[in-house]
C-alpha atoms as a PDB file:
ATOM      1  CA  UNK A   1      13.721  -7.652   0.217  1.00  0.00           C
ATOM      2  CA  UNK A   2      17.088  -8.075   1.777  1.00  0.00           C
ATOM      3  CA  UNK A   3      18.842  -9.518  -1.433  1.00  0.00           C
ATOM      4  CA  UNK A   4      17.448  -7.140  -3.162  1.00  0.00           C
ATOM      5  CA  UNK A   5      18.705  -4.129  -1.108  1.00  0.00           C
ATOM      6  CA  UNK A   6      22.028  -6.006  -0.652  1.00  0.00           C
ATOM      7  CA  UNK A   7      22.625  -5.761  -4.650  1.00  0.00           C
ATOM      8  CA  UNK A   8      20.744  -1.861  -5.161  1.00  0.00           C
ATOM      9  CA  UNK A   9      23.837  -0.776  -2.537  1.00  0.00           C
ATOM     10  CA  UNK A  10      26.083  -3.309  -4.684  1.00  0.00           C
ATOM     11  CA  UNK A  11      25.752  -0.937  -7.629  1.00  0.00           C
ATOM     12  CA  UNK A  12      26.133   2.011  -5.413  1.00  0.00           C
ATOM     13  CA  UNK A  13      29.930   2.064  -3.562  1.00  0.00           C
ATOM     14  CA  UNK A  14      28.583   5.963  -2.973  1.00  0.00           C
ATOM     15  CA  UNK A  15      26.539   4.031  -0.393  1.00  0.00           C
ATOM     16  CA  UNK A  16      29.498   1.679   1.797  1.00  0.00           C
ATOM     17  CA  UNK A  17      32.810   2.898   0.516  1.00  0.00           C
ATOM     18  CA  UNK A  18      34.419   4.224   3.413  1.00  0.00           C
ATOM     19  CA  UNK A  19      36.156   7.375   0.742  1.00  0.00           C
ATOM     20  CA  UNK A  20      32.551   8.708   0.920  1.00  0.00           C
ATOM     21  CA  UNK A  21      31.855   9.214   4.380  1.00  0.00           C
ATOM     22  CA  UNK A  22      32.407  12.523   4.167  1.00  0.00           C
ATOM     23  CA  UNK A  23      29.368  14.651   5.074  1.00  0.00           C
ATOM     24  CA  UNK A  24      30.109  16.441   1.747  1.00  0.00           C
ATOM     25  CA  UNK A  25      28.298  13.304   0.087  1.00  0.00           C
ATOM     26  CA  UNK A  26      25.399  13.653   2.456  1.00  0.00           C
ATOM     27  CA  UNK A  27      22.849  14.996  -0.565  1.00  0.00           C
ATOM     28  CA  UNK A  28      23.718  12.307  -2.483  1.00  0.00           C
ATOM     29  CA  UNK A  29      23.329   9.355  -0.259  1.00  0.00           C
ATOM     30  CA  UNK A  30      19.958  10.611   0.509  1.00  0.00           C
ATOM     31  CA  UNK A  31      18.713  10.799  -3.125  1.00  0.00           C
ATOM     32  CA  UNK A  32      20.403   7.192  -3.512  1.00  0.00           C
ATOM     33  CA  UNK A  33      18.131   5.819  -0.087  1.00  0.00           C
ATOM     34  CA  UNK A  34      15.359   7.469  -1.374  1.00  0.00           C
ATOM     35  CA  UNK A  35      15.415   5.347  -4.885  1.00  0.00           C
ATOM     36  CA  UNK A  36      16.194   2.421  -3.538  1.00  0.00           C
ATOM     37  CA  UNK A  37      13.025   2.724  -1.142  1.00  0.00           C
ATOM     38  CA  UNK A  38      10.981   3.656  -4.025  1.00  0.00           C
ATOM     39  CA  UNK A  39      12.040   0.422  -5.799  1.00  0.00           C
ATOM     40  CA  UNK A  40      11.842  -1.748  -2.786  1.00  0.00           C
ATOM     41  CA  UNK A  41       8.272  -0.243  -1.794  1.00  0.00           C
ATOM     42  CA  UNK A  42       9.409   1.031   1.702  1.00  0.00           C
ATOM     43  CA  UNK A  43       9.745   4.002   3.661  1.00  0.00           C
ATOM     44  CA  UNK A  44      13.531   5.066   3.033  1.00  0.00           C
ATOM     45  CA  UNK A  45      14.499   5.286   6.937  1.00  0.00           C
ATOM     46  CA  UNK A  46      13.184   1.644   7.586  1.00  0.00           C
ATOM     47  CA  UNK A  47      15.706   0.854   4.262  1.00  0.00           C
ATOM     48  CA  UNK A  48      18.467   2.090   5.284  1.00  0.00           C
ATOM     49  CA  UNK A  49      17.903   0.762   8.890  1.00  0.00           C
ATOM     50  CA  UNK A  50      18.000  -2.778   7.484  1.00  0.00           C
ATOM     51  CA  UNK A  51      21.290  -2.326   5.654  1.00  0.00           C
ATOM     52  CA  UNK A  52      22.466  -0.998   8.345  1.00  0.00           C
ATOM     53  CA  UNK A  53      21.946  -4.156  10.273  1.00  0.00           C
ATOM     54  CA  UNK A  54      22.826  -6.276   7.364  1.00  0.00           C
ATOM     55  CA  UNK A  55      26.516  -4.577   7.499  1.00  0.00           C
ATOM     56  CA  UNK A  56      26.964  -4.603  11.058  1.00  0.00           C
ATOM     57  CA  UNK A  57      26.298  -7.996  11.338  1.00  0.00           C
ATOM     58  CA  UNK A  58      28.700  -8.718   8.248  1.00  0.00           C
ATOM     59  CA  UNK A  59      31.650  -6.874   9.868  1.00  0.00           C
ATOM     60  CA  UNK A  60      30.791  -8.670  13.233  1.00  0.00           C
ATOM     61  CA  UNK A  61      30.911 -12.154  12.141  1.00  0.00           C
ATOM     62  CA  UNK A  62      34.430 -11.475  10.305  1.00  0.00           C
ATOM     63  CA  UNK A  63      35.436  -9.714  13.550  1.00  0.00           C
ATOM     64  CA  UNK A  64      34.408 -13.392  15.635  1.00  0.00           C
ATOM     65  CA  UNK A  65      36.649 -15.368  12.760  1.00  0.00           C
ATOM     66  CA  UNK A  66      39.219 -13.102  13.576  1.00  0.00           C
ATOM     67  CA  UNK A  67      39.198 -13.333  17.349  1.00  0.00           C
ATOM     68  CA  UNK A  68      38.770 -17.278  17.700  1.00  0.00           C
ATOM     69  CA  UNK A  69      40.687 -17.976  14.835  1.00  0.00           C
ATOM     70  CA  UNK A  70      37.671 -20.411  13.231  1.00  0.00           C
ATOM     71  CA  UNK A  71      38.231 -22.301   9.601  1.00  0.00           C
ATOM     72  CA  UNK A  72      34.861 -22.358   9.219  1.00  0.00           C
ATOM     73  CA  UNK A  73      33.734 -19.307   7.195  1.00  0.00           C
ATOM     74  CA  UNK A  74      29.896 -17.780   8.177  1.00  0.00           C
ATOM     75  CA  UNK A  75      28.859 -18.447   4.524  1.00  0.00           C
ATOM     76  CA  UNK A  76      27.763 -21.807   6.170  1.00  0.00           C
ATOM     77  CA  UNK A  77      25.550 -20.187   8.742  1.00  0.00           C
ATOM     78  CA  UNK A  78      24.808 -17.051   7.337  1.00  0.00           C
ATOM     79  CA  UNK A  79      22.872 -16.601   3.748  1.00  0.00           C
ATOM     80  CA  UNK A  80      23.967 -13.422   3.203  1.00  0.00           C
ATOM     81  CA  UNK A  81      27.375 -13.835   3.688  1.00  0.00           C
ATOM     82  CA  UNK A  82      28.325 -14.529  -0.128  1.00  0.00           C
ATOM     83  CA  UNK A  83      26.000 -11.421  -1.285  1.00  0.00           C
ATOM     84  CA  UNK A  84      27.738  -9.228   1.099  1.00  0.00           C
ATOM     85  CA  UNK A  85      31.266 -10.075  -0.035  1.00  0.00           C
ATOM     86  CA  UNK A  86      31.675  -7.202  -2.093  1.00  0.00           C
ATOM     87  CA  UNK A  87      32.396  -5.443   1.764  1.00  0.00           C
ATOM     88  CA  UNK A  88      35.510  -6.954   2.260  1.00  0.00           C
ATOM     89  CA  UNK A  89      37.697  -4.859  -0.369  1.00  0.00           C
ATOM     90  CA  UNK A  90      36.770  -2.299   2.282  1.00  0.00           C
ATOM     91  CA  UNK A  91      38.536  -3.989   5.349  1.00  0.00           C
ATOM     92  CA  UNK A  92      41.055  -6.735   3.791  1.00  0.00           C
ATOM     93  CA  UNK A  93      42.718  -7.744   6.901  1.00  0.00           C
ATOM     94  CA  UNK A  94      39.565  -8.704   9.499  1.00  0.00           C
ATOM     95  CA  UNK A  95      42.255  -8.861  12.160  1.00  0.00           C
ATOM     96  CA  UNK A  96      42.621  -5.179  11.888  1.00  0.00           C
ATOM     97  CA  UNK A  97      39.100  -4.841  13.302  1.00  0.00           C
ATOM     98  CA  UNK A  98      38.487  -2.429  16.252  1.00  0.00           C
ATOM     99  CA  UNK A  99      34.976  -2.420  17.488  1.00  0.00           C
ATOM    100  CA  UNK A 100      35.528   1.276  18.052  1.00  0.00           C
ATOM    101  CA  UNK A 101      34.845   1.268  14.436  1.00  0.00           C
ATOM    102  CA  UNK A 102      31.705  -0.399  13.828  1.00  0.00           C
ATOM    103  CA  UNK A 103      31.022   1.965  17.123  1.00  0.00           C
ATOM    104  CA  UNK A 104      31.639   5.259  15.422  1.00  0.00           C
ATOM    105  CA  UNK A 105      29.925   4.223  12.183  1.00  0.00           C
ATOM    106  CA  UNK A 106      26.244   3.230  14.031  1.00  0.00           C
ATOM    107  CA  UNK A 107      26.883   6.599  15.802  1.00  0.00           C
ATOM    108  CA  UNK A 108      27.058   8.422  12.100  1.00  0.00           C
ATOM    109  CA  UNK A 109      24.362   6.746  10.821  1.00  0.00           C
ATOM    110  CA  UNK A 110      21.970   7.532  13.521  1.00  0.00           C
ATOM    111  CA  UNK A 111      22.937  10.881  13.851  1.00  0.00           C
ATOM    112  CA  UNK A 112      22.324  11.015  10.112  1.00  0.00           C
ATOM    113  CA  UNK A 113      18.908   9.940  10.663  1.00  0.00           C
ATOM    114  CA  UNK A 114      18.051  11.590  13.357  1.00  0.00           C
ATOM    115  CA  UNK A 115      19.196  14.747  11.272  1.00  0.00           C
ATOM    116  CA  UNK A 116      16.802  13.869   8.559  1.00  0.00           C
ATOM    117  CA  UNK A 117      13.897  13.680  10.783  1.00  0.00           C
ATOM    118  CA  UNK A 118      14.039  16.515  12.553  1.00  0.00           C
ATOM    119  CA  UNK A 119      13.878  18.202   8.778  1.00  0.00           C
ATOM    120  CA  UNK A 120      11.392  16.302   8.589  1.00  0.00           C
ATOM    121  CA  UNK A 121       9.193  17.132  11.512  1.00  0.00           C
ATOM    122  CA  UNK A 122      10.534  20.884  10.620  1.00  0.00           C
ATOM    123  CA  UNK A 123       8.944  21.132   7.564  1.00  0.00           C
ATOM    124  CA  UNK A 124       5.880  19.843   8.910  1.00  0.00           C
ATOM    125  CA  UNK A 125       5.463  22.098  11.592  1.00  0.00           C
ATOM    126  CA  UNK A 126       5.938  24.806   9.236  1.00  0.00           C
ATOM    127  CA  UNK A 127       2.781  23.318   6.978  1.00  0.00           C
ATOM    128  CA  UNK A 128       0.416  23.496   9.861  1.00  0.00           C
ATOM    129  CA  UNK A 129       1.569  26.805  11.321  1.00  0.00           C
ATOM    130  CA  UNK A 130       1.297  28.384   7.602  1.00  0.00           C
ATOM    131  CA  UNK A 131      -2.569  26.759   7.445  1.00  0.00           C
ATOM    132  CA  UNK A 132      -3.541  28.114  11.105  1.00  0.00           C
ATOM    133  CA  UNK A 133      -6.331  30.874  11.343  1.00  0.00           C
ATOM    134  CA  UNK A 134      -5.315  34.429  12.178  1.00  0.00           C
ATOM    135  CA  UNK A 135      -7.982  34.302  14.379  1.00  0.00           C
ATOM    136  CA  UNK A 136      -9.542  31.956  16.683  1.00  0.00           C
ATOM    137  CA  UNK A 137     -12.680  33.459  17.812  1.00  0.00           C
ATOM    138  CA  UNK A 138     -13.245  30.493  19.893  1.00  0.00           C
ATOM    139  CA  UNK A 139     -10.478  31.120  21.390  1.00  0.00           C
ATOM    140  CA  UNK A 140     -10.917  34.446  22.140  1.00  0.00           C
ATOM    141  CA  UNK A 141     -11.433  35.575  25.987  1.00  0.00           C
ATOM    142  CA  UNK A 142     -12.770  39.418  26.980  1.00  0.00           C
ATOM    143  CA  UNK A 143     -11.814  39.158  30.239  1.00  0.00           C
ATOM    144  CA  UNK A 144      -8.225  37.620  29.696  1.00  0.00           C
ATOM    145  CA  UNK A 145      -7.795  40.346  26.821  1.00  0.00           C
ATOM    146  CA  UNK A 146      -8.674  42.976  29.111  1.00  0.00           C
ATOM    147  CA  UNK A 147      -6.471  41.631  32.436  1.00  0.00           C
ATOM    148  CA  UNK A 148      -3.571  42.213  30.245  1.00  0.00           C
ATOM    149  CA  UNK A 149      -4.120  45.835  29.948  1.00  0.00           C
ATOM    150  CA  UNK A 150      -4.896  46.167  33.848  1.00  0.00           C
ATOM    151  CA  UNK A 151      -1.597  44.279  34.711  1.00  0.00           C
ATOM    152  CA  UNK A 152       0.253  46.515  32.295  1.00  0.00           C
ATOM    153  CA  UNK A 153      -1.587  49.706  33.872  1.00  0.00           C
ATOM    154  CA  UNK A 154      -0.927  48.090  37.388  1.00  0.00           C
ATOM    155  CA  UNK A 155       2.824  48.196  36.598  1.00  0.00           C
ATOM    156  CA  UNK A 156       3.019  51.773  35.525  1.00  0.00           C
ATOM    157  CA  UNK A 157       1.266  52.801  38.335  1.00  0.00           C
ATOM    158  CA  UNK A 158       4.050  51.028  40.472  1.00  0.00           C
ATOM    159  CA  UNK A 159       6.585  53.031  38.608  1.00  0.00           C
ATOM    160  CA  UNK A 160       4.940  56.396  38.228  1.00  0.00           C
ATOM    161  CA  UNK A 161       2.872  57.613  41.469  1.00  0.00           C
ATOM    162  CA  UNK A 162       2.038  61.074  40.381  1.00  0.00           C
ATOM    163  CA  UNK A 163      -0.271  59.984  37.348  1.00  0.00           C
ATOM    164  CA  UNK A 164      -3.513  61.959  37.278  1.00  0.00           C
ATOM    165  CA  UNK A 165      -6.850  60.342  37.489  1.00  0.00           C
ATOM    166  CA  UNK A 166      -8.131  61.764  34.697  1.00  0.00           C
ATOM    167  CA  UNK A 167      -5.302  60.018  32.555  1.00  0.00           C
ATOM    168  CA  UNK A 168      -6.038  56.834  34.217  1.00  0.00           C
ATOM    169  CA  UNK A 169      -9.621  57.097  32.611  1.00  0.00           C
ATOM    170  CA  UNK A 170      -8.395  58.391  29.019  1.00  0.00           C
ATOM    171  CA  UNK A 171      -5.919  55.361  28.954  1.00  0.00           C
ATOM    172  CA  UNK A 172      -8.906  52.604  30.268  1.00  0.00           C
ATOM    173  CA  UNK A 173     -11.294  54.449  27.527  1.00  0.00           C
ATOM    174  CA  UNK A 174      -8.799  54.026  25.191  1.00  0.00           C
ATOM    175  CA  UNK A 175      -8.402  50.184  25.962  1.00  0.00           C
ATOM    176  CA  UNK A 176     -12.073  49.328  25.551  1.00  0.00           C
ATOM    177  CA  UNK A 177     -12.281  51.279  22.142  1.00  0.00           C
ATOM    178  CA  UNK A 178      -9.128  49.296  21.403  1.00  0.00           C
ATOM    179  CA  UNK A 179     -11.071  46.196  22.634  1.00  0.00           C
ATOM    180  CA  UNK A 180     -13.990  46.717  20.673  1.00  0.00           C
ATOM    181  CA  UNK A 181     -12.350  47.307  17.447  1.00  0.00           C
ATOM    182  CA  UNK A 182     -10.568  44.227  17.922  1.00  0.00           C
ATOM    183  CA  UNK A 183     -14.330  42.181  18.807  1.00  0.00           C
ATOM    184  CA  UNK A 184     -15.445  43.992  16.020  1.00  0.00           C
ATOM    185  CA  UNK A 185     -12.538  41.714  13.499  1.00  0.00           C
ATOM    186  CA  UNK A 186     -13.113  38.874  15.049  1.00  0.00           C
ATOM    187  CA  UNK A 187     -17.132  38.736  14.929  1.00  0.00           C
ATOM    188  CA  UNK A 188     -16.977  39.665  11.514  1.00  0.00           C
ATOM    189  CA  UNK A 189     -14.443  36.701  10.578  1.00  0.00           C
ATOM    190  CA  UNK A 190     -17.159  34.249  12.514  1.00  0.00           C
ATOM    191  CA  UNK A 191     -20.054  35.782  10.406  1.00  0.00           C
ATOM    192  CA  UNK A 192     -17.658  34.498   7.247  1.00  0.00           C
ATOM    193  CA  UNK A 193     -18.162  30.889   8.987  1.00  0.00           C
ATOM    194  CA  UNK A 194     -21.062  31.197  10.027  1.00  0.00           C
ATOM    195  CA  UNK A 195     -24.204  29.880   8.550  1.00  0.00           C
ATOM    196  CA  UNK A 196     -27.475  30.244   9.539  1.00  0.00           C
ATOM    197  CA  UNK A 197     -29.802  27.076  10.387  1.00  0.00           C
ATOM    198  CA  UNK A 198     -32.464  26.685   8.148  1.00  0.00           C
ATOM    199  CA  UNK A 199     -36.237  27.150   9.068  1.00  0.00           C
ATOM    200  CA  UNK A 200     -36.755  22.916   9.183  1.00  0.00           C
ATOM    201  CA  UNK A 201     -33.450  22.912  11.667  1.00  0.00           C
ATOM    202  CA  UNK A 202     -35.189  25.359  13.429  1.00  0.00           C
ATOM    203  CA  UNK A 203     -38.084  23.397  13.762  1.00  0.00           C
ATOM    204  CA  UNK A 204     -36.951  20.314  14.900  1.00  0.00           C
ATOM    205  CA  UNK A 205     -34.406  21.874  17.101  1.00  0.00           C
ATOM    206  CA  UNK A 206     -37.017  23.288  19.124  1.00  0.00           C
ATOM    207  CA  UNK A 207     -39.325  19.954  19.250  1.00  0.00           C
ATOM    208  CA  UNK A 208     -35.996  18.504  20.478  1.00  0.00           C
ATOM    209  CA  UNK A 209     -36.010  21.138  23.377  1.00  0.00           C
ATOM    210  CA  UNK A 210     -39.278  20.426  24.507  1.00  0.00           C
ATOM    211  CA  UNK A 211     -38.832  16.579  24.542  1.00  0.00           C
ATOM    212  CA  UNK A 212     -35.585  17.160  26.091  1.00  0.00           C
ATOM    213  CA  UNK A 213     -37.530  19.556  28.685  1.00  0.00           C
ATOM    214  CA  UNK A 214     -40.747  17.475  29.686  1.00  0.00           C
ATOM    215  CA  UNK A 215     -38.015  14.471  30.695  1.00  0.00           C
ATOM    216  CA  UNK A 216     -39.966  11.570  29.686  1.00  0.00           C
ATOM    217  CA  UNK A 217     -39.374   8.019  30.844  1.00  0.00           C
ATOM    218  CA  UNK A 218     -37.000   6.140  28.760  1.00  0.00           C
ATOM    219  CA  UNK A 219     -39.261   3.813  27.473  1.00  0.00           C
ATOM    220  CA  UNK A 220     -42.294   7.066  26.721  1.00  0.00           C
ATOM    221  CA  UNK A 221     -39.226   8.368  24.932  1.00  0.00           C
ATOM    222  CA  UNK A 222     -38.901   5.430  22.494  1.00  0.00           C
ATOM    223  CA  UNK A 223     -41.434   5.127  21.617  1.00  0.00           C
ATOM    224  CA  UNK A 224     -42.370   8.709  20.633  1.00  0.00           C
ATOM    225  CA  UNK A 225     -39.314   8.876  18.854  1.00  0.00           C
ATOM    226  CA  UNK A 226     -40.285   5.570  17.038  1.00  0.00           C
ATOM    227  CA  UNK A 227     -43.894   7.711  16.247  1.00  0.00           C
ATOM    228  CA  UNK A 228     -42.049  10.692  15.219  1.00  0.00           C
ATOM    229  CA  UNK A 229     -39.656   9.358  12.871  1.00  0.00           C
ATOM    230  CA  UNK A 230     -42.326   6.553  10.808  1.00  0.00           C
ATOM    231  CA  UNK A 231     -44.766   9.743  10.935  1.00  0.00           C
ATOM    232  CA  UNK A 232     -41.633  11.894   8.869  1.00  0.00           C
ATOM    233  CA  UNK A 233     -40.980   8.466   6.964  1.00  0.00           C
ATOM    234  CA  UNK A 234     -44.278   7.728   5.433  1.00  0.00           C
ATOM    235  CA  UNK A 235     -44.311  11.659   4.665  1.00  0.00           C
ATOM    236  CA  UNK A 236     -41.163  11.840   2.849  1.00  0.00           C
ATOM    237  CA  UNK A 237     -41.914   8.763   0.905  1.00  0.00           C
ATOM    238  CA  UNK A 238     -45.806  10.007  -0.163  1.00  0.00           C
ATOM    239  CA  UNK A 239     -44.153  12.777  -1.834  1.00  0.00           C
ATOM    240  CA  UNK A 240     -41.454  11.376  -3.696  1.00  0.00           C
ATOM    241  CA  UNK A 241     -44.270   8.491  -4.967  1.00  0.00           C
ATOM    242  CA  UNK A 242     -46.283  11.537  -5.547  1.00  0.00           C
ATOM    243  CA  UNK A 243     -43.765  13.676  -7.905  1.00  0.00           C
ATOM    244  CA  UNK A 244     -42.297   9.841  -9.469  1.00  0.00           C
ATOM    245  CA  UNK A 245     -46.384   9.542 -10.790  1.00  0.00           C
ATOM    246  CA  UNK A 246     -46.304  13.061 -11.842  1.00  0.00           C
ATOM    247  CA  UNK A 247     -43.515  12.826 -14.015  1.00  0.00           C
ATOM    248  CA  UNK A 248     -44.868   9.624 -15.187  1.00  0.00           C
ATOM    249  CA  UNK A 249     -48.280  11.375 -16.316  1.00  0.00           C
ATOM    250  CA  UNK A 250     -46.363  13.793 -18.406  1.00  0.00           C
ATOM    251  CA  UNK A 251     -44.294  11.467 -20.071  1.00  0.00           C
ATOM    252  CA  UNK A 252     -47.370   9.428 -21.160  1.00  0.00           C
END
């Protein structure tokens, strides 16, 4: 994978030439990463990530030759080191190195990134905000719904002493019609979920029930539910034998 990426950003100077580090360019590097993951097979931050450390180490290793004055180029310890020549044209003289540099540049990048992903995680949050319910009958509490309209009425009675009693019942009249309309929605959306069990549910629901309520041992309990379900077995297979000869009468 690396020597591949190393020649995809080859072709691209859009991608390492420092005259387009300008955030004007930012659209376009991104549509670049993104086709180079798709070629490569990989997710397009994890791409760009390795690159990333593929140039960094590049610059470093000239910056070391630099500093201890070495004859012995990192081609011979390094394999990518002839691949990632092309970098050079963009610092000629590896004496004029500043680590302040390769500083600032890792800081870009992962600001970049981070930018990306929290676009990212935006537009995701949107997606599951825009598929939520409007109503979540679940949810739904009487008694919290209604505390908010006694808290409210508790504050205007702090602020206004001289309200009658008979406005105090109009307003709480009001609130419970108000509740009930509201109930009224929200029942009616669960009825649109809602479907009924069917009669053989209903059955075997309740036999449930009673086994459930006459607490047999653990071992009674097996062993009924052993009975029960070769008793439903040898039913369910009777009948289908019993409709297979059918159809094979008529056919004959």
């Amino acid at each position: 994978m690396e020597f591949q990426l190393i020649e995809f950003v080859k072709e691209n100077p859009i991608l390492y030439d420092k005259k387009y580090r300008s955030m004007t360019y930012k659209d376009q590097k991104v549509r670049k990463w993104n086709e180079i993951a798709r070629k490569l097979r990989k997710d397009p931050n994890a791409v760009r990530l390795k690159w990333k450390s593929l140039r960094d180490t590049f610059k470093k290793r000239l910056q070391r030759k630099a500093d201890e004055c070495e004859d012995i180029t990192p081609s011979k310890t390094w394999k990518y080191n002839e691949h990632l020549q092309f970098l050079k044209d963009q610092y000629p003289e590896p004496e004029e190195f500043k680590m302040e540099e390769v500083e600032i540049l890792q800081e870009e990048l992962e600001e970049q990134i981070q930018e990306e992903m929290q676009e990212l995680q935006e537009e995701d949050e949107d997606q599951f905000q825009s598929n939520e319910p409007d109503f979540e009958v679940e949810n739904f509490n009487l008694n919290e719904y209604l505390k908010k309209f006694d808290i409210s009425n508790n504050a205007g009675n702090a602020t206004s002493t001289e309200e009658q009693p008979k406005k105090k019942r109009l307003d709480k009249d009001s609130i419970i019609s108000e509740a009930s309309h509201e109930m009224a929605i929200l029942l009616e959306c669960a009825k649109q979920h809602f479907t009924p069990p069917s009669a053989t549910q209903i059955f075997f629901n309740s036999m449930a029930l009673q086994v459930e309520e006459a607490k047999l041992p653990p071992i009674e309990l097996m062993r009924l539910q052993q009975r029960v379900l070769e008793a439903v077995t040898q039913e369910i297979v009777m009948c289908q034998d019993g409709q297979n000869g059918a159809t094979y009468v008529i056919q004959m």
